[in-house]
Protein backbone atom coordinates (compact mmCIF):
# COMPACT_ATOMS: atom_id res chain seq x y z
CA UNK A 1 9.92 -18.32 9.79
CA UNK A 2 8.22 -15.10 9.17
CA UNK A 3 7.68 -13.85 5.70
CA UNK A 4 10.70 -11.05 4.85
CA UNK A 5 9.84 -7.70 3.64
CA UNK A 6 12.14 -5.90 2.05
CA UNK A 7 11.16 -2.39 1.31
CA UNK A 8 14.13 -0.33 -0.46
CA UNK A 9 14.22 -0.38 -3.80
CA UNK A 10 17.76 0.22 -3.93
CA UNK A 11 18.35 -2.70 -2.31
CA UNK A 12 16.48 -5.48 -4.21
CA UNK A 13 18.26 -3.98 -7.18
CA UNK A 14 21.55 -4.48 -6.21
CA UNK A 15 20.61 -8.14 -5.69
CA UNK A 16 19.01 -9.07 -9.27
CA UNK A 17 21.84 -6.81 -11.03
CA UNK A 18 24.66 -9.88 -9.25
CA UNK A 19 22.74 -12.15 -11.99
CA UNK A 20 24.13 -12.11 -14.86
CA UNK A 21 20.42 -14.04 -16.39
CA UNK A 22 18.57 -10.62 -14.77
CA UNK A 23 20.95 -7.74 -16.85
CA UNK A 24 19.78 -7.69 -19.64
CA UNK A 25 15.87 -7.06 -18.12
CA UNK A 26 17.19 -4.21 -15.56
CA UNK A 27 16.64 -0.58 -16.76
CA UNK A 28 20.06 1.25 -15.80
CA UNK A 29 18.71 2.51 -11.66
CA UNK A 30 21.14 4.53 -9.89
CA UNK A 31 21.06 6.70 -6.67
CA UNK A 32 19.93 10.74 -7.30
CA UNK A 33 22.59 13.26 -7.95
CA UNK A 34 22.58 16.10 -9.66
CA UNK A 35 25.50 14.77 -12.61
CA UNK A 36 23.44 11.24 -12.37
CA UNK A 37 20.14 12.86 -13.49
CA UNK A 38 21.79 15.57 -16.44
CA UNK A 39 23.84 12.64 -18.10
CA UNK A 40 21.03 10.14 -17.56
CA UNK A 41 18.27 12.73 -19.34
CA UNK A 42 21.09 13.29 -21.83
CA UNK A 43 21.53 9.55 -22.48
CA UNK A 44 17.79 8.40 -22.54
CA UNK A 45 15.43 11.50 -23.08
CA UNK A 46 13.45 10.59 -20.57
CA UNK A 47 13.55 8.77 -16.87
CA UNK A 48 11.74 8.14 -13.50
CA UNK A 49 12.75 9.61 -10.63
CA UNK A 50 11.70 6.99 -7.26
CA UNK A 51 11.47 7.56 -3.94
CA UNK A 52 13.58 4.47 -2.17
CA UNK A 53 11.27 3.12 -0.36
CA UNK A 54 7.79 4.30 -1.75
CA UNK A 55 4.62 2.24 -2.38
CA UNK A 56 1.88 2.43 -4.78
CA UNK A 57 3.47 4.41 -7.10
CA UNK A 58 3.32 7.59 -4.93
CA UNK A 59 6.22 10.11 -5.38
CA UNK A 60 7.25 8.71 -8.70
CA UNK A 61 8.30 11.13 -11.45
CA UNK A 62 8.41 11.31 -14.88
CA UNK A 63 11.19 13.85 -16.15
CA UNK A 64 11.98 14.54 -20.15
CA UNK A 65 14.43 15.91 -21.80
CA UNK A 66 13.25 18.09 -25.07
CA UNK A 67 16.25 19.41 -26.47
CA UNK A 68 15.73 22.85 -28.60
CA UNK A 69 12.77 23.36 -26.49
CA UNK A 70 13.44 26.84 -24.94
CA UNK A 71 11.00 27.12 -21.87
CA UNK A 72 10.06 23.50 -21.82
CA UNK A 73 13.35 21.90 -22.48
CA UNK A 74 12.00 19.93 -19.62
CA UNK A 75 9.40 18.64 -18.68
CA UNK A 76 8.31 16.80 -15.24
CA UNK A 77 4.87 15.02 -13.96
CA UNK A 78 3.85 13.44 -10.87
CA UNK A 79 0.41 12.51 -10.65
CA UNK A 80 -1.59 14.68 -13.15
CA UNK A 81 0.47 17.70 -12.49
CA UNK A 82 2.96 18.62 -15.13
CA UNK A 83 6.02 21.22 -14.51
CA UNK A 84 7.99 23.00 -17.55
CA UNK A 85 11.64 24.26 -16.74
CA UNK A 86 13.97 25.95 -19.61
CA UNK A 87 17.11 25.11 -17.90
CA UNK A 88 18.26 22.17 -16.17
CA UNK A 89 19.53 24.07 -13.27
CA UNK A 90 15.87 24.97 -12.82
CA UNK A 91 14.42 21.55 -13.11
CA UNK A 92 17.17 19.88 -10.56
CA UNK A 93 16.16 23.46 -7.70
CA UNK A 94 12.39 22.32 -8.49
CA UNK A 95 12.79 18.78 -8.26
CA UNK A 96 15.07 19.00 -4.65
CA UNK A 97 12.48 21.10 -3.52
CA UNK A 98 9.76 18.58 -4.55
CA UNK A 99 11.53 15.59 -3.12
CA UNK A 100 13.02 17.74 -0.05
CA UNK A 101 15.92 15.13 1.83
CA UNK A 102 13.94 12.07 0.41
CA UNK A 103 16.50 9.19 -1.08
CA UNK A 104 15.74 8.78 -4.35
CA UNK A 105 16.61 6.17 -7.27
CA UNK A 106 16.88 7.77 -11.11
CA UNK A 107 15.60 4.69 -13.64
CA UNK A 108 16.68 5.15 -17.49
CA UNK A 109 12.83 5.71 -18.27
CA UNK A 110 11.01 2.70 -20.96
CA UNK A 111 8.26 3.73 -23.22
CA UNK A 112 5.80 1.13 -22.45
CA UNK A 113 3.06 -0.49 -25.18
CA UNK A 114 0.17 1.74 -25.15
CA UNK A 115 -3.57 0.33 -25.23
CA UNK A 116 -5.90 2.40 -26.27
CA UNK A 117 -3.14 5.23 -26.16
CA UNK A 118 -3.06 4.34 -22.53
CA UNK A 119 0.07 3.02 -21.19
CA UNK A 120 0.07 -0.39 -19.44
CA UNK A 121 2.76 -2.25 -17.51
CA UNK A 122 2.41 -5.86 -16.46
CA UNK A 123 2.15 -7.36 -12.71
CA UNK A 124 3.57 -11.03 -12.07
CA UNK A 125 2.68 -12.96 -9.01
CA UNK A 126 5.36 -15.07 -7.63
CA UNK A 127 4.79 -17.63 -4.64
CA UNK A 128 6.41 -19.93 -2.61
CA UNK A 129 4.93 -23.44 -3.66
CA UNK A 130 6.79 -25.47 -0.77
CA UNK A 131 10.34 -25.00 -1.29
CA UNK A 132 9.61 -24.13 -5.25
CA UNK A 133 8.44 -20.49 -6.54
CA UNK A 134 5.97 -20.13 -9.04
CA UNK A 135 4.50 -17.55 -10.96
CA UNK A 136 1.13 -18.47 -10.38
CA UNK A 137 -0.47 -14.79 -12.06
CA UNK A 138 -0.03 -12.54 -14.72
CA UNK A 139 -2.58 -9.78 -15.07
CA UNK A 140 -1.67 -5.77 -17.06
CA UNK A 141 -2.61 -2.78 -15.20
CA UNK A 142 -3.27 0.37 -17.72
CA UNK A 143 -2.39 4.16 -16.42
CA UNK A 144 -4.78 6.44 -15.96
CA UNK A 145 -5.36 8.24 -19.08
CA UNK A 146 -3.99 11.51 -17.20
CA UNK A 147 -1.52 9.55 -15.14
CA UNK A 148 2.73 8.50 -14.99
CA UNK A 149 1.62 4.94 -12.97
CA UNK A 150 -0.10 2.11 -13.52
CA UNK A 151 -0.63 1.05 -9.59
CA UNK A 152 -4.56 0.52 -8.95
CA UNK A 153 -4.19 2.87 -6.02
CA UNK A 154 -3.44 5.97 -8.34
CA UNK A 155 -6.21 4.92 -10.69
CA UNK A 156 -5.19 2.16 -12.87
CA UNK A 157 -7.36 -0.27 -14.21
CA UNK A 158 -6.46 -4.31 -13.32
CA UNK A 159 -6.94 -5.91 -17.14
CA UNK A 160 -6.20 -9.14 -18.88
CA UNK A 161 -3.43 -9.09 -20.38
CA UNK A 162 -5.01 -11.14 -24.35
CA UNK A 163 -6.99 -7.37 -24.07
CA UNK A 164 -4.26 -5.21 -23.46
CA UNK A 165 -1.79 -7.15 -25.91
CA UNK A 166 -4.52 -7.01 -29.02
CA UNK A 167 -2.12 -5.36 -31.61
CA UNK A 168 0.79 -6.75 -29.98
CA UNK A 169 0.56 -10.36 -29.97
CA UNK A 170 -1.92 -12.83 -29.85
CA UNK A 171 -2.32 -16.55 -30.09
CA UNK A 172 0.88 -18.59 -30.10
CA UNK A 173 3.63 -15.84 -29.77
CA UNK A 174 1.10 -14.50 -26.95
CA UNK A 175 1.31 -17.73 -24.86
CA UNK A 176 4.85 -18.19 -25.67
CA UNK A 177 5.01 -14.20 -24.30
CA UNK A 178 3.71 -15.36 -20.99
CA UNK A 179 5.50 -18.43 -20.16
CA UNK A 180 8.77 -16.24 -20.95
CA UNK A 181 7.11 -13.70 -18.12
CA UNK A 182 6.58 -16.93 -15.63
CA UNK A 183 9.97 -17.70 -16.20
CA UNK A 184 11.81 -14.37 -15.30
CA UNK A 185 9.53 -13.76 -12.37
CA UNK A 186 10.71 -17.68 -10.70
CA UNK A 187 14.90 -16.42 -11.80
CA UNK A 188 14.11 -13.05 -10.37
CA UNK A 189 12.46 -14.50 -7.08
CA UNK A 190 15.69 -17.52 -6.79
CA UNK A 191 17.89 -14.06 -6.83
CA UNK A 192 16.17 -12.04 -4.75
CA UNK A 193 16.09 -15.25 -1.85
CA UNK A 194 20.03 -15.74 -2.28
CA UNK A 195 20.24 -12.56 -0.02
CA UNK A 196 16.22 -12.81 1.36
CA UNK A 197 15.96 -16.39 2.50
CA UNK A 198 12.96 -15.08 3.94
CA UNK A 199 10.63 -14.16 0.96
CA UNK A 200 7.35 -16.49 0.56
CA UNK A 201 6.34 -14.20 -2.00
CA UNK A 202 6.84 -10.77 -4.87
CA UNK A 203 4.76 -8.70 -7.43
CA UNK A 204 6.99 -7.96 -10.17
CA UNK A 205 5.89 -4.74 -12.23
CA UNK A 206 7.40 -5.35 -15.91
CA UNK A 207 7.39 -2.79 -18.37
CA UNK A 208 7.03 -4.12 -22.07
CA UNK A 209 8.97 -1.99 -24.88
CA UNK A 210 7.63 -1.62 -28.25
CA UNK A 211 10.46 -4.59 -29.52
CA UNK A 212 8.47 -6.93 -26.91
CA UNK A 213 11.47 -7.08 -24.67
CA UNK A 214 10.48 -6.79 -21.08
CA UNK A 215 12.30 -4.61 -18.37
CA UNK A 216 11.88 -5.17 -14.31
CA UNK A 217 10.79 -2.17 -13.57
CA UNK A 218 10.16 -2.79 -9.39
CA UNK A 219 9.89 -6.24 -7.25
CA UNK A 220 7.47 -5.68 -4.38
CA UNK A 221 7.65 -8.10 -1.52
CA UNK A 222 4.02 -6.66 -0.14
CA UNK A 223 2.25 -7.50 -3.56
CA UNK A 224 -1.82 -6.81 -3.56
CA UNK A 225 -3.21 -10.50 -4.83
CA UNK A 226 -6.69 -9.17 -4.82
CA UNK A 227 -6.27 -7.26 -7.54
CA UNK A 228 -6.46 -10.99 -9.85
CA UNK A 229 -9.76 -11.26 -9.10
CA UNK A 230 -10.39 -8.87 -11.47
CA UNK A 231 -9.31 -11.67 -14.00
CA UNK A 232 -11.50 -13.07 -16.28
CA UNK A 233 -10.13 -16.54 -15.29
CA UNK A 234 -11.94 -16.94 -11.82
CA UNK A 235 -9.38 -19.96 -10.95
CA UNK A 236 -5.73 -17.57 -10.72
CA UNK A 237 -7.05 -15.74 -8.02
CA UNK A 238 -8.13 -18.90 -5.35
CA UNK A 239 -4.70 -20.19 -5.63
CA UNK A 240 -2.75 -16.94 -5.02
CA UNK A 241 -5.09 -17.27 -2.08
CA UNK A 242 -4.46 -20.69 -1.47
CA UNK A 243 -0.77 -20.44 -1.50
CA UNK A 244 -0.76 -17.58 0.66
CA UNK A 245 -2.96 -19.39 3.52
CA UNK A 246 -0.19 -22.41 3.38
CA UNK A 247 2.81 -19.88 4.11
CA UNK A 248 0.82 -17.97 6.20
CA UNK A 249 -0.49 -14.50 5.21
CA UNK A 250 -3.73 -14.93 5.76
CA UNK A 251 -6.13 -17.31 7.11
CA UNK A 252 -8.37 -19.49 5.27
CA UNK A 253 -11.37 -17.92 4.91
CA UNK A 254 -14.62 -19.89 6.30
CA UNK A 255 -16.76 -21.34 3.40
């Protein structure tokens, strides 16, 4: 069987909201409308606005809500370009014409932990180990320092996560952090097969809050595995490799 690819985000989020397990990890994503977006910004302050069926971060925006704040009583930024509206009414004519006829999804936004005053998210590597999934990597990716995303393609920087989590946790409640990561990336790959049968394999971006709770932010079915050989561990990467060879991605490479 070939391995599924399912690009709409929409989509895979309808399947991991039917878990119950999932819920309580799933920011609140619904389709863009104009009454979605002004109750959501009301609600939350801030969200992301995301394209359906975009990749490496491109097209995502971040739109706040600064209430009292005359001319910028919002604010929006894609890439390192950053937009001030005074009135709603302005920021939804802007945004349409920014997005054009585009789908797009509207994510209550999370304030992720900061390193360095750098935001960070964290990417989990889930594989098909024979009939079994595993979460065989966990590595952080921190933003750009004048950047929305964390994606390597718009400039982030691949990092372990022991140096991104110094002033977060460490030792013990570290470790216990991760295996609590492994676990939620195996329930949210079981999920996502009851309606893909055909996934071998997803890159789960999670967003960490400053409680320590962790929100699925995206599930990628095209996830980049070179980016763990940035890793200071030099064995995670060879077995993402390795796994991938055995349900056919790539070929094994020639010593």
């Amino acid at each position: 069987m070939a391995i599924q690819r399912v690009q709409s985000k929409w989509a895979k989020t309808k399947v991991l909201l039917q878990s119950e397990q999932l819920r309580e990890y799933m920011p609140l994503t619904k389709r863009l409308e104009p009454e979605t977006l002004r109750s959501m910004l009301d609600k939350y302050g801030m969200v992301y606005v995301k394209p359906v069926n975009g990749t490496f971060g491109h097209g995502v925006i971040r739109v706040e809500h600064h209430p009292g704040g005359g001319a910028r009583s919002y604010t929006f930024q894609e890439g390192t370009s950053l937009a001030s509206c005074g009135s709603y009414e302005e920021l939804h004519r802007r945004l349409l014409a920014k997005i054009k006829r585009r789908p797009y999804l509207v994510q209550q936004g999370i304030e992720l932990l900061r390193h360095q005053n750098r935001r960070f998210d964290i990417r989990a590597m889930v594989q098909k180990n024979g009939p079994h999934w595993e979460t065989t990597g966990l590595i952080g990716r921190l933003a750009h320092p004048k950047r929305i995303v964390t994606n390597y393609h718009s400039g982030g920087t691949p990092m372990d996560l022991s140096m991104l989590m110094i002033g977060h946790l460490q030792g013990n409640e570290l470790h216990e952090f991760e295996e609590k990561l492994r676990r939620l990336g195996v329930a949210i790959a079981n999920q996502l097969q009851t309606a893909y049968p055909g996934l071998k394999e997803i890159g789960v971006d999670i967003a960490v809050d400053t409680k320590m709770h962790p929100w699925i932010l995206e599930v990628n079915t095209l996830p980049d595995p070179f980016i763990f050989r940035k890793l200071k561990d030099k064995r995670v990467f060879p077995k993402i490799y390795r796994y991938a060879v055995a349900y056919g991605r790539f070929r094994k490479r020639s010593k």
